[in-house]
C-alpha atoms as a PDB file:
ATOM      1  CA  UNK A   1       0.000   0.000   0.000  1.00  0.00           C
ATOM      2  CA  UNK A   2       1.325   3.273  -0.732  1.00  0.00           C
ATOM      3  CA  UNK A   3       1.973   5.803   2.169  1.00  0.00           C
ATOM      4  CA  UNK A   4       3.409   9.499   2.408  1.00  0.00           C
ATOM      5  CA  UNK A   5       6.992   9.323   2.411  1.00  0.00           C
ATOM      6  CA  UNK A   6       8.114   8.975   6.304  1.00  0.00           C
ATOM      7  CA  UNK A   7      10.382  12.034   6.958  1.00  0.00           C
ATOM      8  CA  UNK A   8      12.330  13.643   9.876  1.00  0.00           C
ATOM      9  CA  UNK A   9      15.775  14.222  10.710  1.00  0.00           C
ATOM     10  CA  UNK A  10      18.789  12.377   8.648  1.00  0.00           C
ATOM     11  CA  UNK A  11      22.078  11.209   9.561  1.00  0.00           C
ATOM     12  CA  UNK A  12      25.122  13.394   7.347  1.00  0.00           C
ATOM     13  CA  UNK A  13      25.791  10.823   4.714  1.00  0.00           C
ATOM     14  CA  UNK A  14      28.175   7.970   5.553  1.00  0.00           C
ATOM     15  CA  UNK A  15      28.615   6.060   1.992  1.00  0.00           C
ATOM     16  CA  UNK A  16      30.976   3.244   4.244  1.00  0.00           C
ATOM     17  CA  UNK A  17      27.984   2.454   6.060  1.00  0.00           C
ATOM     18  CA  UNK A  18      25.526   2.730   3.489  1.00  0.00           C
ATOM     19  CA  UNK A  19      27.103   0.762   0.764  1.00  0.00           C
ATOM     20  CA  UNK A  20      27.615  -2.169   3.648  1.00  0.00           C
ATOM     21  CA  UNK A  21      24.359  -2.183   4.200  1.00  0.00           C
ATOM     22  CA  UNK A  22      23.215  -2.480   0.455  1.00  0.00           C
ATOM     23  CA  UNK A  23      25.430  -5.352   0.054  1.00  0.00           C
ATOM     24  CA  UNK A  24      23.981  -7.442   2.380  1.00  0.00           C
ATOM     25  CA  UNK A  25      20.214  -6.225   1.219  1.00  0.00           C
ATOM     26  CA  UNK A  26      20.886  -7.122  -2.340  1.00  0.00           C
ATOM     27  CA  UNK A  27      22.556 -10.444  -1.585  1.00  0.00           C
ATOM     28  CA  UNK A  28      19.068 -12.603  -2.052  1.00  0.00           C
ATOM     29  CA  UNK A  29      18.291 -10.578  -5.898  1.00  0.00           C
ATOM     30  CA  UNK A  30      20.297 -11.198  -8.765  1.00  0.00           C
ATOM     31  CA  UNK A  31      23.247  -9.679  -9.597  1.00  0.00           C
ATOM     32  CA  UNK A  32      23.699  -6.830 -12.616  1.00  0.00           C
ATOM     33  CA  UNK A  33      23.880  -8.588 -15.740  1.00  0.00           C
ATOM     34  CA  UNK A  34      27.603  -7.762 -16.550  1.00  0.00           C
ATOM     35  CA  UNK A  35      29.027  -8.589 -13.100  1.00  0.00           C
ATOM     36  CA  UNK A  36      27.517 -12.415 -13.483  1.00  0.00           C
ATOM     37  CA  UNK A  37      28.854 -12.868 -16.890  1.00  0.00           C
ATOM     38  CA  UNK A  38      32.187 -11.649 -15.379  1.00  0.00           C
ATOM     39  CA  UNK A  39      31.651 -14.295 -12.537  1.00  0.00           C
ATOM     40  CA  UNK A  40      30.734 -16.842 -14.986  1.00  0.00           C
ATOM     41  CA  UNK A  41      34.279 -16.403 -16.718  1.00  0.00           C
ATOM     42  CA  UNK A  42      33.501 -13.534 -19.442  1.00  0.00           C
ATOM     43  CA  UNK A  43      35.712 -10.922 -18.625  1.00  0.00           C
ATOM     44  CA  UNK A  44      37.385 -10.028 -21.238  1.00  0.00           C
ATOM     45  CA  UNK A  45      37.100  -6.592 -22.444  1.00  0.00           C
ATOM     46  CA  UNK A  46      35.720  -7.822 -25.836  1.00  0.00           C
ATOM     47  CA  UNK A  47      33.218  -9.949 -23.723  1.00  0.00           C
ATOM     48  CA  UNK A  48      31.770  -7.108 -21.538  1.00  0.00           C
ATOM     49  CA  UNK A  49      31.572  -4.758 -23.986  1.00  0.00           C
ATOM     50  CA  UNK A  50      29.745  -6.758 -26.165  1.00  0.00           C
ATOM     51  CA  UNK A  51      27.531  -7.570 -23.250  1.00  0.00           C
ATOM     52  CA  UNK A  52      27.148  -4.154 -22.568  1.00  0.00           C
ATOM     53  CA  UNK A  53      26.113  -3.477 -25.996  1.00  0.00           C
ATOM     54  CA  UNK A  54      23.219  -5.868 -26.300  1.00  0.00           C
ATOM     55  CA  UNK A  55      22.319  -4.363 -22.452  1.00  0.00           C
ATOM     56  CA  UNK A  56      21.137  -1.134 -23.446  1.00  0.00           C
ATOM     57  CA  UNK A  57      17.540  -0.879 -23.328  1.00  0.00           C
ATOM     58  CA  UNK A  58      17.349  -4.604 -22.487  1.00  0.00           C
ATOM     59  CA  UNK A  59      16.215  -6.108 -19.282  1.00  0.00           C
ATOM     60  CA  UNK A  60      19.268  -8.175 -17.153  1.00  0.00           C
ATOM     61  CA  UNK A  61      16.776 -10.842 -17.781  1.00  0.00           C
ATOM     62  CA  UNK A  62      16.735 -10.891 -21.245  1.00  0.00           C
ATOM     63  CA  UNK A  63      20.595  -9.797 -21.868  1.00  0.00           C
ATOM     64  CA  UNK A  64      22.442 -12.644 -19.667  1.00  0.00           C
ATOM     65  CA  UNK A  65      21.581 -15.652 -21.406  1.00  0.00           C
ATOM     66  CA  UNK A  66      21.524 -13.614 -24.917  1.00  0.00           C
ATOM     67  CA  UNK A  67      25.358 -12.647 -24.024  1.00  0.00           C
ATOM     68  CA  UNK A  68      25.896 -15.646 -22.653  1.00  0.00           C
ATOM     69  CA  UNK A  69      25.086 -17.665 -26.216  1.00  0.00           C
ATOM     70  CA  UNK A  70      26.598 -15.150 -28.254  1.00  0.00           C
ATOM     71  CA  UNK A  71      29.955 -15.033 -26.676  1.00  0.00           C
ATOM     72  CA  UNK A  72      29.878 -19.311 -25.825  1.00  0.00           C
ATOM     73  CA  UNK A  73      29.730 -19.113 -29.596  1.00  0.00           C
ATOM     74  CA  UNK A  74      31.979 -16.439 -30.327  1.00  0.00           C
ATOM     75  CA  UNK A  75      34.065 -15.384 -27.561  1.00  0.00           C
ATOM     76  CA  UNK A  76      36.867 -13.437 -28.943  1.00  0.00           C
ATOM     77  CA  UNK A  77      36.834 -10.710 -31.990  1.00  0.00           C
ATOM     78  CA  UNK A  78      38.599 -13.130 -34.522  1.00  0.00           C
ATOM     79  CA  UNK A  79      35.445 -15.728 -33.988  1.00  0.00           C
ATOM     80  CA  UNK A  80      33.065 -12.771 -33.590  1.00  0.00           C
ATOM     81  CA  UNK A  81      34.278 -10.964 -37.005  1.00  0.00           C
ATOM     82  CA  UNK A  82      34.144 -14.907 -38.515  1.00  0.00           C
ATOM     83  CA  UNK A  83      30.080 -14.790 -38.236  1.00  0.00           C
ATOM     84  CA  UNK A  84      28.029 -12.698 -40.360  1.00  0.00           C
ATOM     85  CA  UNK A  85      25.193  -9.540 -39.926  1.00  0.00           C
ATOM     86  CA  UNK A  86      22.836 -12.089 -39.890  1.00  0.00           C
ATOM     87  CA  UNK A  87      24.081 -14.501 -37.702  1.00  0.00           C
ATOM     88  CA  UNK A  88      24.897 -12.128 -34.393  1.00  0.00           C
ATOM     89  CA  UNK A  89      21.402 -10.192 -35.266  1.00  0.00           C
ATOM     90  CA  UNK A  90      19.595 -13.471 -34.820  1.00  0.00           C
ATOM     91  CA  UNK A  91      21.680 -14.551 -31.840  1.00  0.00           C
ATOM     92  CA  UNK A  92      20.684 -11.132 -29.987  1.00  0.00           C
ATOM     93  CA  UNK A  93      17.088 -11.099 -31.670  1.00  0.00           C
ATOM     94  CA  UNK A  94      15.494 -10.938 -28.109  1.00  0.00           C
ATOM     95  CA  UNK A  95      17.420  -8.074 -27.471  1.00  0.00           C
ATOM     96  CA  UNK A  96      16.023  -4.269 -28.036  1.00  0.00           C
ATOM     97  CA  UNK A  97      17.609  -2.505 -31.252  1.00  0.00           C
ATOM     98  CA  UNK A  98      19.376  -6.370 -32.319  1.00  0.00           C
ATOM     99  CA  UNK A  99      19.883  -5.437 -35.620  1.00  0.00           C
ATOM    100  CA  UNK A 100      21.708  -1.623 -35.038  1.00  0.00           C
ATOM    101  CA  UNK A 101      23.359  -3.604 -31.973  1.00  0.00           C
ATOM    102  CA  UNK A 102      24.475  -6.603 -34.259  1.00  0.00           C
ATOM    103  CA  UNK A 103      26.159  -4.351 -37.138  1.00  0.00           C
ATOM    104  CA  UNK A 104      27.847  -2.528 -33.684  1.00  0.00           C
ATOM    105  CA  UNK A 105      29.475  -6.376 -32.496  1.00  0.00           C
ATOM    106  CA  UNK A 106      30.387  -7.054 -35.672  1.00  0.00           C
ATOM    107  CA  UNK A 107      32.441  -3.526 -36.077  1.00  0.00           C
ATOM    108  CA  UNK A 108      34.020  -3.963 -32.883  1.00  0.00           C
ATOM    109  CA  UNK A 109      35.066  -7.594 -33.421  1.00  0.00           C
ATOM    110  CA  UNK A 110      36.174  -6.005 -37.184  1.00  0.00           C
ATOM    111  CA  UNK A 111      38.076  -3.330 -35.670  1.00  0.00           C
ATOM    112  CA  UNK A 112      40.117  -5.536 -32.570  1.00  0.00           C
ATOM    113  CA  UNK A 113      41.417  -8.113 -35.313  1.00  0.00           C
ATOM    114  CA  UNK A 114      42.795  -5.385 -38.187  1.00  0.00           C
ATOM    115  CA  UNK A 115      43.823  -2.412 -35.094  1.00  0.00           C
ATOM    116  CA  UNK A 116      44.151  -3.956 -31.731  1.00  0.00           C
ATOM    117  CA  UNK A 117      45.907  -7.625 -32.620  1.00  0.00           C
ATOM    118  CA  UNK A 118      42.727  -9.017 -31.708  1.00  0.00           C
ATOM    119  CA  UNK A 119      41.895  -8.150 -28.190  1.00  0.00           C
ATOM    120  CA  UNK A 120      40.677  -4.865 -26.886  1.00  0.00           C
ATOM    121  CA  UNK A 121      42.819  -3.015 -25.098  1.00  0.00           C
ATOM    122  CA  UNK A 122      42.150  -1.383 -21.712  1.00  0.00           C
ATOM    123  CA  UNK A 123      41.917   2.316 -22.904  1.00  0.00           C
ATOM    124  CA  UNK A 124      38.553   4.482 -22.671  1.00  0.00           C
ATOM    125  CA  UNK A 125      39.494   6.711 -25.925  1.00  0.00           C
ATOM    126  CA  UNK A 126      39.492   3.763 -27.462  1.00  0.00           C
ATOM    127  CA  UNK A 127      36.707   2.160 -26.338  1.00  0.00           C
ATOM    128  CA  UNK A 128      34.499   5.229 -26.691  1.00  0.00           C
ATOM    129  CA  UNK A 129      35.805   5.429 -30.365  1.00  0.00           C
ATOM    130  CA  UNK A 130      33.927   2.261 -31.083  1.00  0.00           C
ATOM    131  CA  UNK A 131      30.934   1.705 -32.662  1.00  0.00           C
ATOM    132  CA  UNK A 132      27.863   1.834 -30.490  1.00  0.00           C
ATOM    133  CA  UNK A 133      30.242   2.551 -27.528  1.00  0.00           C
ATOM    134  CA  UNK A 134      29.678   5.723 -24.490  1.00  0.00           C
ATOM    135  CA  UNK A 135      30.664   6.517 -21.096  1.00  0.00           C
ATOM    136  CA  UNK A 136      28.830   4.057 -19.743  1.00  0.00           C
ATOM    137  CA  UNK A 137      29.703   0.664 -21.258  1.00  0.00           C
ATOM    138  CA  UNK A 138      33.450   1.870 -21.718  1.00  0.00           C
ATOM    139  CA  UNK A 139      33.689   2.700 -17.626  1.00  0.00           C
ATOM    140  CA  UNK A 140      32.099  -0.762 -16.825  1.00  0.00           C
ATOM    141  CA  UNK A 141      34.183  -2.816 -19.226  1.00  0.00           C
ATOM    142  CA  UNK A 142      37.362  -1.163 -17.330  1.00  0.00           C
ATOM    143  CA  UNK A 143      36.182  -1.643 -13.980  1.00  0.00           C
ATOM    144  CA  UNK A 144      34.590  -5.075 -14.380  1.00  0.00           C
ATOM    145  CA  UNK A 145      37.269  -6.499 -16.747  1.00  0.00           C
ATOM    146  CA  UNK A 146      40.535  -4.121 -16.248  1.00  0.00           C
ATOM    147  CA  UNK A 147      40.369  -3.746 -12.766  1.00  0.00           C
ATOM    148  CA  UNK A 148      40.476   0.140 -12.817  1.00  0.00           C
ATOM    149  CA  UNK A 149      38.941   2.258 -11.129  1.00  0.00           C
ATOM    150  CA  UNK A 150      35.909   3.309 -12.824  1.00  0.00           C
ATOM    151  CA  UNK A 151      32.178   4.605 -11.895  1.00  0.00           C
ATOM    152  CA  UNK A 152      29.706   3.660 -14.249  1.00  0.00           C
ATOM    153  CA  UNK A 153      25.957   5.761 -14.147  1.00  0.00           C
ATOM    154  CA  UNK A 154      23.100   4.309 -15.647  1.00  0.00           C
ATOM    155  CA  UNK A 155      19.678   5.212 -14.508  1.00  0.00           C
ATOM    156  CA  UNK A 156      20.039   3.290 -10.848  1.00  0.00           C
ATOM    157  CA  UNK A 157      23.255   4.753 -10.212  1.00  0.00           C
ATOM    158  CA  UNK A 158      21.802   7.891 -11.182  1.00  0.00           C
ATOM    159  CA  UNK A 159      18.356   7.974  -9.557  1.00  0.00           C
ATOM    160  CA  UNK A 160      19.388   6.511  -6.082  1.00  0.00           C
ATOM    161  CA  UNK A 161      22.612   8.985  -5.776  1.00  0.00           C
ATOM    162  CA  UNK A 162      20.646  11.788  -6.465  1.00  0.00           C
ATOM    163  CA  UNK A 163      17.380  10.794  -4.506  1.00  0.00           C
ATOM    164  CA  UNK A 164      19.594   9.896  -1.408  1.00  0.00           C
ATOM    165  CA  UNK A 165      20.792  13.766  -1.603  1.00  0.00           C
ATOM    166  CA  UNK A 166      24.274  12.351  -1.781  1.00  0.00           C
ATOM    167  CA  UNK A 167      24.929  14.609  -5.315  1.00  0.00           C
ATOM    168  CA  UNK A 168      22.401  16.591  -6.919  1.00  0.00           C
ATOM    169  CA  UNK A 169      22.383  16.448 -10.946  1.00  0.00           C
ATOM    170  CA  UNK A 170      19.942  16.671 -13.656  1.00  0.00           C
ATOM    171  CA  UNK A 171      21.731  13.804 -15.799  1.00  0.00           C
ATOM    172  CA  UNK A 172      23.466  10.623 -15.947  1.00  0.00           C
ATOM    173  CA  UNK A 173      26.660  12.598 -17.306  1.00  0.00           C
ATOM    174  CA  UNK A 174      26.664  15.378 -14.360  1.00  0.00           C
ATOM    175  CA  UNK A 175      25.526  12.590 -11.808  1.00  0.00           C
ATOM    176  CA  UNK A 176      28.908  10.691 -12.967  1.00  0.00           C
ATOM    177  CA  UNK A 177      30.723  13.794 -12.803  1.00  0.00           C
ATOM    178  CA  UNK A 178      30.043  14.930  -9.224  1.00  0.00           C
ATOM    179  CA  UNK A 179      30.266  11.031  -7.881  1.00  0.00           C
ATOM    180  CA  UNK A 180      33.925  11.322  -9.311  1.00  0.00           C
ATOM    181  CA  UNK A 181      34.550  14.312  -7.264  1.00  0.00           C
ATOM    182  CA  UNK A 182      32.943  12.976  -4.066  1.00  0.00           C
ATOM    183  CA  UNK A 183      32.900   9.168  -3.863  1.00  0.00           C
ATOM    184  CA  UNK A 184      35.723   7.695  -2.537  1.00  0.00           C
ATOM    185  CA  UNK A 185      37.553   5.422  -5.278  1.00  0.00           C
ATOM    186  CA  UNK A 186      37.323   2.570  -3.638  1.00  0.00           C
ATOM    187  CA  UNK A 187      33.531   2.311  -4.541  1.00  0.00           C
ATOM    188  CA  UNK A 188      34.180   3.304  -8.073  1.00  0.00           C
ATOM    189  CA  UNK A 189      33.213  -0.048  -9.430  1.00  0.00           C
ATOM    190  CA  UNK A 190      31.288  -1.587  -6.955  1.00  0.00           C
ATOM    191  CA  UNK A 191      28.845   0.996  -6.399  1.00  0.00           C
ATOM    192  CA  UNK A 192      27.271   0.318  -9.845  1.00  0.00           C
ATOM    193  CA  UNK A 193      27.195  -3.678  -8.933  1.00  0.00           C
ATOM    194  CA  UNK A 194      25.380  -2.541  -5.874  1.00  0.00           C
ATOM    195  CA  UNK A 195      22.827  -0.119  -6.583  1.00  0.00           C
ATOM    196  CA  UNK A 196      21.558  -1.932 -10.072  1.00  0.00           C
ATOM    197  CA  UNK A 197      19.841  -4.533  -7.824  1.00  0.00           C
ATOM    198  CA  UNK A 198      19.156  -1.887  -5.143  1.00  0.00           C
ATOM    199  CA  UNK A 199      17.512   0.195  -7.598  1.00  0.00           C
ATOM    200  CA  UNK A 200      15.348  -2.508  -9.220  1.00  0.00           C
ATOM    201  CA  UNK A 201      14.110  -4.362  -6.179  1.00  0.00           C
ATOM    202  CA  UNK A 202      14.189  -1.503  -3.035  1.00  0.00           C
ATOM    203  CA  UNK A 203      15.020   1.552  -4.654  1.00  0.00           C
ATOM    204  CA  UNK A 204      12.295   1.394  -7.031  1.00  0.00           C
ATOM    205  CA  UNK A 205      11.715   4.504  -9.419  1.00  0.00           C
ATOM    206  CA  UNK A 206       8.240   4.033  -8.271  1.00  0.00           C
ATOM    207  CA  UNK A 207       6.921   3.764  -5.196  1.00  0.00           C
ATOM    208  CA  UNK A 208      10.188   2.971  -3.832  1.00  0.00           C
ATOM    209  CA  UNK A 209       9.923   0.385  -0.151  1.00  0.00           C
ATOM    210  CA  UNK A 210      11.459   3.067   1.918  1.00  0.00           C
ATOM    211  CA  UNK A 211       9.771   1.043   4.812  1.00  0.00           C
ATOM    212  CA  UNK A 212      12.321  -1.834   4.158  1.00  0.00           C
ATOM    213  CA  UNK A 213      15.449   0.531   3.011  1.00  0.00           C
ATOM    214  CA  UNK A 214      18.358  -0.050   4.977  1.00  0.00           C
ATOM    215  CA  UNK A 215      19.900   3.129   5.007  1.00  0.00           C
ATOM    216  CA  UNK A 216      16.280   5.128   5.093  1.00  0.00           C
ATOM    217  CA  UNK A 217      18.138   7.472   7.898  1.00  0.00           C
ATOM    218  CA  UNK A 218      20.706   8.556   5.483  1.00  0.00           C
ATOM    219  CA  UNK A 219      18.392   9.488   2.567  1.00  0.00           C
ATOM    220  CA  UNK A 220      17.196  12.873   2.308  1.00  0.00           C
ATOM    221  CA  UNK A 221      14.443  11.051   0.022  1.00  0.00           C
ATOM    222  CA  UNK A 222      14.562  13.705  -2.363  1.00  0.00           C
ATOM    223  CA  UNK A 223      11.624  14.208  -4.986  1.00  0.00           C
ATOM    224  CA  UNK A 224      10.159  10.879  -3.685  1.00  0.00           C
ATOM    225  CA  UNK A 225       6.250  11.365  -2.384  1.00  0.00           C
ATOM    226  CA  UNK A 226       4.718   8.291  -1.980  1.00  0.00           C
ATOM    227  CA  UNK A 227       6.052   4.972  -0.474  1.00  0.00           C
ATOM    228  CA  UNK A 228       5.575   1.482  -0.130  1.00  0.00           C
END
């Protein structure tokens, strides 16, 4: 049932405590899409970016066992570039935009063999120079698969940071900019493995269960009005 929004006073935010808290509230959900595939031994950078690719606009439902076939049957750009159009469109059919993603793959795979000796390297100007390729999907391929630190914003990242108070910023791109100036790097990376679950099953752009939140003290709740 949907209630006002509880208010009252909140605790200065404390992102150590916070982010401890959200890891043990999302440990029963899923995890993000591109942090399984890494835990299920695709973590290349070819294999995440691709993953991210066929991600965008597509449900984590939907994109892990697309990725998943894709990349068991093409897992590097020499075996990607081998298939045609046809064949990567109607591996990632399910996915939203296969077709423009599938000429993207194919590009990339195109462009590791005859530039990059056939692997990607771990570079964002050159990942952002790729086909199909922004911010996003080029910070989480080097945090998930090149270890650096990296904070990637899609729309949980960028709704819960900003509801919480903890940065205030009209888009994904200024909400990624202010994190970088006041979120400690060691959450660079995790903090988007976090708060995708948090944002789909607690953190809800809807109605979000601020009566179940686990760091409801810290959050300054801001724009939310109703509550489950």
């Amino acid at each position: 049932m949907a209630v006002a929004a509880p208010r009252g006073a909140k605790h200065s935010h404390n992102i150590d405590v916070m982010l401890d808290r959200i890891r043990e509230a999302v440990r029963p959900y899923p995890r993000a899409a591109l942090f399984e595939l890494a835990d299920l031994g695709f973590r290349t950078p070819f294999q995440l970016l691709v993953a991210c690719i066929i991600s965008i606009r597509t449900r984590d439902e939907t994109t892990l066992p697309v990725a998943r076939g894709l990349l068991q049957r093409a897992p590097d750009p020499a075996a990607m570039a081998a298939l045609t159009l046809d064949e990567i469109g109607q591996a990632i059919r399910s996915a939203a935009f296969h077709e423009r993603k599938a000429r993207s793959i194919l590009a990339i795979a195109r462009r590791a063999v005859e530039k990059h000796g056939g692997k990607l390297p771990c570079d964002f100007d050159v990942l952002v120079s790729l086909p199909g390729v922004g911010p996003k999907c080029a910070n989480l391929v080097l945090g998930a698969a090149c270890g650096q630190p990296r904070i990637s914003v899609d729309v949980h990242v960028h709704r819960v940071t900003n509801r919480w108070g903890y940065v205030a910023a009209a888009t994904p791109d200024a909400t990624l900019r202010a994190l970088e100036q006041k979120l400690p790097r060691r959450h660079w990376t995790e903090i988007n493995r976090l708060l995708v679950p948090f944002g789909k099953h607690i953190f809800t752009g809807r109605l979000p269960r601020c009566s179940t939140c686990p760091v409801l003290e810290f959050c300054h709740q801001v724009g939310v009005v109703r509550t489950r």
